[in-house]
Protein backbone atom coordinates (compact mmCIF):
# COMPACT_ATOMS: atom_id res chain seq x y z
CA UNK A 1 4.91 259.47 45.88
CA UNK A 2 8.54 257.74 46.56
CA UNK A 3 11.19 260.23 46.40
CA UNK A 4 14.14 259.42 43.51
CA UNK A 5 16.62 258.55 46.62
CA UNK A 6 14.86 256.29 48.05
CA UNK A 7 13.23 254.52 44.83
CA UNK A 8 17.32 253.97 44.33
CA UNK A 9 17.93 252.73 47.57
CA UNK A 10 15.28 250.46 47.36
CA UNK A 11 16.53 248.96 43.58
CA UNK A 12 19.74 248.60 45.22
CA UNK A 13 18.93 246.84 48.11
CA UNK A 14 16.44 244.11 45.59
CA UNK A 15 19.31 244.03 43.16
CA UNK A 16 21.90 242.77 45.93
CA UNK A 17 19.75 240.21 47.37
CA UNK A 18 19.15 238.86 44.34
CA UNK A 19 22.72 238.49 42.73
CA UNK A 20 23.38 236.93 46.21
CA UNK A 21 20.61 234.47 45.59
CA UNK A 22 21.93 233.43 42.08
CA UNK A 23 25.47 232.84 43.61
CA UNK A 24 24.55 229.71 45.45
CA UNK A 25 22.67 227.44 43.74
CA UNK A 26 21.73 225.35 46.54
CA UNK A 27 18.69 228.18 47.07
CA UNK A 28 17.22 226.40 43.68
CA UNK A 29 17.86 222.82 44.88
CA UNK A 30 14.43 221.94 46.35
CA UNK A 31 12.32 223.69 43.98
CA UNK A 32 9.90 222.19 41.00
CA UNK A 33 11.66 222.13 37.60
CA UNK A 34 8.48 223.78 35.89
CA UNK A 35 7.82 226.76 38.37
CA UNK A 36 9.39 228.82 41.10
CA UNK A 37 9.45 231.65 42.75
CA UNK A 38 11.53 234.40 44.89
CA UNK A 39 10.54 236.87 48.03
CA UNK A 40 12.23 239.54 49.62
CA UNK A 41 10.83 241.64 52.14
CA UNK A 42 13.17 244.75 53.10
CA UNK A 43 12.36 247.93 54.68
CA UNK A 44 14.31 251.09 55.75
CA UNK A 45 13.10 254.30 58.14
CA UNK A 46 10.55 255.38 55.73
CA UNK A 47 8.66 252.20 54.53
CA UNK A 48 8.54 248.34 53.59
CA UNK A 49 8.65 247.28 50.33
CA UNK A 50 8.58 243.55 48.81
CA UNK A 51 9.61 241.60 45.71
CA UNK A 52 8.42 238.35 44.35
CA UNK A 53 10.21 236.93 41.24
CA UNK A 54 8.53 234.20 39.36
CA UNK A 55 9.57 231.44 37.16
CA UNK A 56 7.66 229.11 34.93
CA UNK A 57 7.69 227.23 31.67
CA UNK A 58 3.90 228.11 31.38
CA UNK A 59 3.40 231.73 31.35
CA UNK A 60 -0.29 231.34 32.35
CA UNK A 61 1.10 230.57 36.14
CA UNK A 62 2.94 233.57 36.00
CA UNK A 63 0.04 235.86 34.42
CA UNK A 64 -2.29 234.14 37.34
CA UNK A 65 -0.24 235.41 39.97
CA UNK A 66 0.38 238.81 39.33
CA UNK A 67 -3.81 239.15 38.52
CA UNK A 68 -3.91 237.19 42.31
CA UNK A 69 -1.36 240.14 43.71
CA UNK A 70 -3.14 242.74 41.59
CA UNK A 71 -6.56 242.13 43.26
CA UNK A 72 -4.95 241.55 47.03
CA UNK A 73 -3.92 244.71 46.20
CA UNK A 74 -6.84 246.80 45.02
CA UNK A 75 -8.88 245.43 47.93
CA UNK A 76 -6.46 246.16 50.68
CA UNK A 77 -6.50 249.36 49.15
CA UNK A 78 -10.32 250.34 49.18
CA UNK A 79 -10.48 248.85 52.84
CA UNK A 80 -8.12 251.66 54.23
């Protein structure tokens, strides 16, 4: 389990790259009107961790790709 220090650290780090994201909007210049989406990949002496933020006017895109992450994830976690 993540210890409460570094589940902070790690909210921190996500929360700073992201409010320097929304400063300049030229990082939403080149993307589709309807849908979008965000990564960051960060990682400290104990682990990587990664965020993907998601934007569209039709939830169903969004629900489709969190059910696409959720079963990446269940199988890379029974092939271990």
């Amino acid at each position: 389990m993540i210890e409460q220090m570094d589940a902070k650290r790690v909210v921190e780090v996500i929360g700073n790259n992201l409010i320097g994201v929304s400063h300049d909007s030229n990082n939403f210049q080149k993307l589709p009107d309807s849908f979008w989406g965000y990564f960051a990949r960060g990682h400290d002496t104990k682990g990587t961790f990664g965020v993907i933020l998601t934007y569209s006017e039709n939830g169903k895109d969004v629900d489709d790709l969190i059910k696409m992450y959720e079963e990446w994830a269940k199988k890379n976690k029974e092939s271990k």
